[in-house]
N, C-alpha and C. Protein backbone atom coordinates (compact mmCIF):
# COMPACT_ATOMS: atom_id res chain seq x y z
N UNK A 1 -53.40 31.60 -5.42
CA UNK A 1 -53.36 30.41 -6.26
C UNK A 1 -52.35 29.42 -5.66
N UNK A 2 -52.51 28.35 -5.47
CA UNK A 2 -51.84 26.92 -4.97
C UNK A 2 -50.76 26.94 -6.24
N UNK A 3 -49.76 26.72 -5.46
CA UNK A 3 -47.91 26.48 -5.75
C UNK A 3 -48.23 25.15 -6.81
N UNK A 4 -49.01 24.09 -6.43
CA UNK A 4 -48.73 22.56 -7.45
C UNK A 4 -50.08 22.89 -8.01
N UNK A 5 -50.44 23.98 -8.43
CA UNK A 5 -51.92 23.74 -9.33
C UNK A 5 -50.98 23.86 -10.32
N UNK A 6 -51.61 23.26 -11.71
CA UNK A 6 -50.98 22.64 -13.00
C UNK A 6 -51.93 23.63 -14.07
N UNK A 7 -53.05 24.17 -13.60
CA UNK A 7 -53.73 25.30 -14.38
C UNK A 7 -53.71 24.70 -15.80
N UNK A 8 -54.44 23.55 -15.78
CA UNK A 8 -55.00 23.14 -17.26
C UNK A 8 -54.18 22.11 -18.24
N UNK A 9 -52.63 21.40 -17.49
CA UNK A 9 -52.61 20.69 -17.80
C UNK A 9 -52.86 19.05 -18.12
N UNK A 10 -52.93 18.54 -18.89
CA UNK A 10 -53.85 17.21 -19.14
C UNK A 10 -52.36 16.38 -19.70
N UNK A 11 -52.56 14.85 -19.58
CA UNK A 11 -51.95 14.06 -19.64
C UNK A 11 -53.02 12.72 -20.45
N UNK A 12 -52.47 12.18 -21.20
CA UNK A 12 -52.85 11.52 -22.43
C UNK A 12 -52.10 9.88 -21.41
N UNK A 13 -53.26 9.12 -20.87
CA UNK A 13 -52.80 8.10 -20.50
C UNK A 13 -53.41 6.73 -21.37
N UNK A 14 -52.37 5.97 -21.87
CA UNK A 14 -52.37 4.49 -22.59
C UNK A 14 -52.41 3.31 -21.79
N UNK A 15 -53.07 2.31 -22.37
CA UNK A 15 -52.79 1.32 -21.95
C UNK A 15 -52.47 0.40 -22.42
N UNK A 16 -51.06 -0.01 -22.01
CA UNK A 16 -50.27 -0.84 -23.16
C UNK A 16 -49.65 -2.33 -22.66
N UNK A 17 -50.21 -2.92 -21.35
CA UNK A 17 -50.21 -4.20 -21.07
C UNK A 17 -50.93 -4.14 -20.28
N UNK A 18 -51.41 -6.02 -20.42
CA UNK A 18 -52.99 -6.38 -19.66
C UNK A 18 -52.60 -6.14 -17.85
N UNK A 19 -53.37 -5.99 -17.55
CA UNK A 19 -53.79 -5.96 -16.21
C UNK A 19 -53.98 -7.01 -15.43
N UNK A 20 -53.99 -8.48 -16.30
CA UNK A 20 -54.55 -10.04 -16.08
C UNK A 20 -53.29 -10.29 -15.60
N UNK A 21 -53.30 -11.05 -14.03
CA UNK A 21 -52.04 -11.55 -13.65
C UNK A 21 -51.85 -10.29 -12.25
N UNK A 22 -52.11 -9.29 -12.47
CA UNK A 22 -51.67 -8.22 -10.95
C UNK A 22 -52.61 -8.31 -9.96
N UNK A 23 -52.29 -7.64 -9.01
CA UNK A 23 -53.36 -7.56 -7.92
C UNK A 23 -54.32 -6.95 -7.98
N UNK A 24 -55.28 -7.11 -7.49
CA UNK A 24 -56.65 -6.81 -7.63
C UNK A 24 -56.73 -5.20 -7.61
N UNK A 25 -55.88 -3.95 -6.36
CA UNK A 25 -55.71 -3.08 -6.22
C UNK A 25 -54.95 -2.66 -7.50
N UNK A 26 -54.34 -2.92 -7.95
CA UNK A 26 -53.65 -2.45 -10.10
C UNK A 26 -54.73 -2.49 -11.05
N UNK A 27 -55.39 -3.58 -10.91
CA UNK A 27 -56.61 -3.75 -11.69
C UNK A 27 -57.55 -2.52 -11.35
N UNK A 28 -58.24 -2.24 -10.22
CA UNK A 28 -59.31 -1.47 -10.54
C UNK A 28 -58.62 -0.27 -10.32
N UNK A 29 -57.03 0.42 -10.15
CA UNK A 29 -56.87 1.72 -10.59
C UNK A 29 -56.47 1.76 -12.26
N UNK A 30 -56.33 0.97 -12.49
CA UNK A 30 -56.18 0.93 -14.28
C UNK A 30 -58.07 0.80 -14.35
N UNK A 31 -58.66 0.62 -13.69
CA UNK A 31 -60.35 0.78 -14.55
C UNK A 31 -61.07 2.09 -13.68
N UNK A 32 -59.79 2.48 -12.48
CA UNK A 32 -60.86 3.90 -12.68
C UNK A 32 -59.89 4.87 -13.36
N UNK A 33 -58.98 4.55 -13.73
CA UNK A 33 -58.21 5.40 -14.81
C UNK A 33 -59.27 5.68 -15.79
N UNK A 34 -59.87 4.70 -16.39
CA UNK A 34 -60.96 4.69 -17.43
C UNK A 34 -60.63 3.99 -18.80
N UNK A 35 -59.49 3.02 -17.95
CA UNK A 35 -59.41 2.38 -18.98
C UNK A 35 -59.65 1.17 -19.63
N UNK A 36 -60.54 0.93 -20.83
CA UNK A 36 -61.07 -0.85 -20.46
C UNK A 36 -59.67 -1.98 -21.30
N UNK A 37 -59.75 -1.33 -22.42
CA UNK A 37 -58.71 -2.22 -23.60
C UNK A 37 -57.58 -1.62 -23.68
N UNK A 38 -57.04 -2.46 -24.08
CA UNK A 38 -55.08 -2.38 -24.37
C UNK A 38 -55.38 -1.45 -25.56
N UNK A 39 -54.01 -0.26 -25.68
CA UNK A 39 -54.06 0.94 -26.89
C UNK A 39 -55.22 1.64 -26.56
N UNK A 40 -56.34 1.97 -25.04
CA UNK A 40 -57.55 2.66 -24.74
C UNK A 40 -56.57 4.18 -24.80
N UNK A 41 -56.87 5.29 -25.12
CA UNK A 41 -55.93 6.20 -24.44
C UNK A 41 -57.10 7.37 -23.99
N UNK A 42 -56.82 7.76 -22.52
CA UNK A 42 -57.87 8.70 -22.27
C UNK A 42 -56.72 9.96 -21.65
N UNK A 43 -57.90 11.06 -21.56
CA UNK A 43 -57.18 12.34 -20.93
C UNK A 43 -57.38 12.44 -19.71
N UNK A 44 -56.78 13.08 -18.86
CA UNK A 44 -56.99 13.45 -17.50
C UNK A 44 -56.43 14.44 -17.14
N UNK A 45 -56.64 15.19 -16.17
CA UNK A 45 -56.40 16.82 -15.67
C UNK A 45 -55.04 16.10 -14.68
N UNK A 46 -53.98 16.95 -15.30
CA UNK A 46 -52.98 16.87 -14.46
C UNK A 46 -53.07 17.00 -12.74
N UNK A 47 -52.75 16.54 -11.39
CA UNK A 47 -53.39 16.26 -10.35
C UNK A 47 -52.21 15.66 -9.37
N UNK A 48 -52.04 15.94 -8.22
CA UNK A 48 -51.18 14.96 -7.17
C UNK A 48 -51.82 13.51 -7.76
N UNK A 49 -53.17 13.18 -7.18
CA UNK A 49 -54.05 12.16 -6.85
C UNK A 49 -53.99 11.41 -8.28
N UNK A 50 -53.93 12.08 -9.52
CA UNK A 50 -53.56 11.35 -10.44
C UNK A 50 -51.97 10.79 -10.46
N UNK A 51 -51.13 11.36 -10.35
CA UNK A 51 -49.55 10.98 -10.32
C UNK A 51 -49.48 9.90 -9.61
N UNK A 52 -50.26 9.88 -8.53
CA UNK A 52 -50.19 8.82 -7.43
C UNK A 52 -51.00 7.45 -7.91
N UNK A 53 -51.95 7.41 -8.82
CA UNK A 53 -52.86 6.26 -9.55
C UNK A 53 -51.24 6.35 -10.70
N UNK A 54 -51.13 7.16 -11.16
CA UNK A 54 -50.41 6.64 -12.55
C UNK A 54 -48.60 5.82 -12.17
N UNK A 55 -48.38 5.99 -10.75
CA UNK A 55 -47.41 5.66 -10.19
C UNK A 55 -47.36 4.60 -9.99
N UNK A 56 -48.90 3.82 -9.34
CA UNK A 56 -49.03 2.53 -9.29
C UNK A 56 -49.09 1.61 -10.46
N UNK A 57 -49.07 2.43 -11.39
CA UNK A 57 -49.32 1.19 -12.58
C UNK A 57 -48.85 1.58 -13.97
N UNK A 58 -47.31 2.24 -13.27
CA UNK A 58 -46.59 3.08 -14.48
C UNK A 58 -45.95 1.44 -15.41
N UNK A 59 -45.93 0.21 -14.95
CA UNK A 59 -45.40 -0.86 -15.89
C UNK A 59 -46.56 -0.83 -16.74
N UNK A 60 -47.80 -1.01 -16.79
CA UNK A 60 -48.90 -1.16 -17.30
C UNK A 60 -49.31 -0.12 -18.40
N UNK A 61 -49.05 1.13 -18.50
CA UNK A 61 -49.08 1.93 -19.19
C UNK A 61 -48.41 2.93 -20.04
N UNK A 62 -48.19 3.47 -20.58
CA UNK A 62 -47.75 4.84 -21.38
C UNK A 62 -48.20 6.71 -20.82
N UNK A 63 -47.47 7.36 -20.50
CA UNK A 63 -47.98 8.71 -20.99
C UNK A 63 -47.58 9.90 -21.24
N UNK A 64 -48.25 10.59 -22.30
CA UNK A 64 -48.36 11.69 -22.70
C UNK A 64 -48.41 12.80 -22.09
N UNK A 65 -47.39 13.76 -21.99
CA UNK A 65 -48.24 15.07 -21.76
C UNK A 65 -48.48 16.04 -22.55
């Protein structure tokens, strides 16, 4: 079993300011986050590749674990 597997944890990501105004690259990782509207909150499988999307656009959002 892999040392950074997270074995089932999930993270509760918000979105709690617009995206209108950033660069185009902020914008569409906040929409493949899956997120469309402000207060959207979705789940996601804890992940490097996620940390690294939620890194870029940790002003833009909230999260949960």
């Amino acid at each position: 079993m892999p040392k950074n597997d997270t074995s089932g944890k999930t993270l509760r990501v918000t979105l709690v300011r617009s995206s209108i105004g950033y660069t185009k690259d902020q914008k569409a990782t906040v929409k493949a986050l899956g997120l469309r509207r402000l207060h959207q909150t979705v789940e996601h499988k804890d992940t490097p590749a996620l940390r690294g999307m939620l890194n870029k656009v940790i002003h833009l959002i909230k999260i949960e674990e």
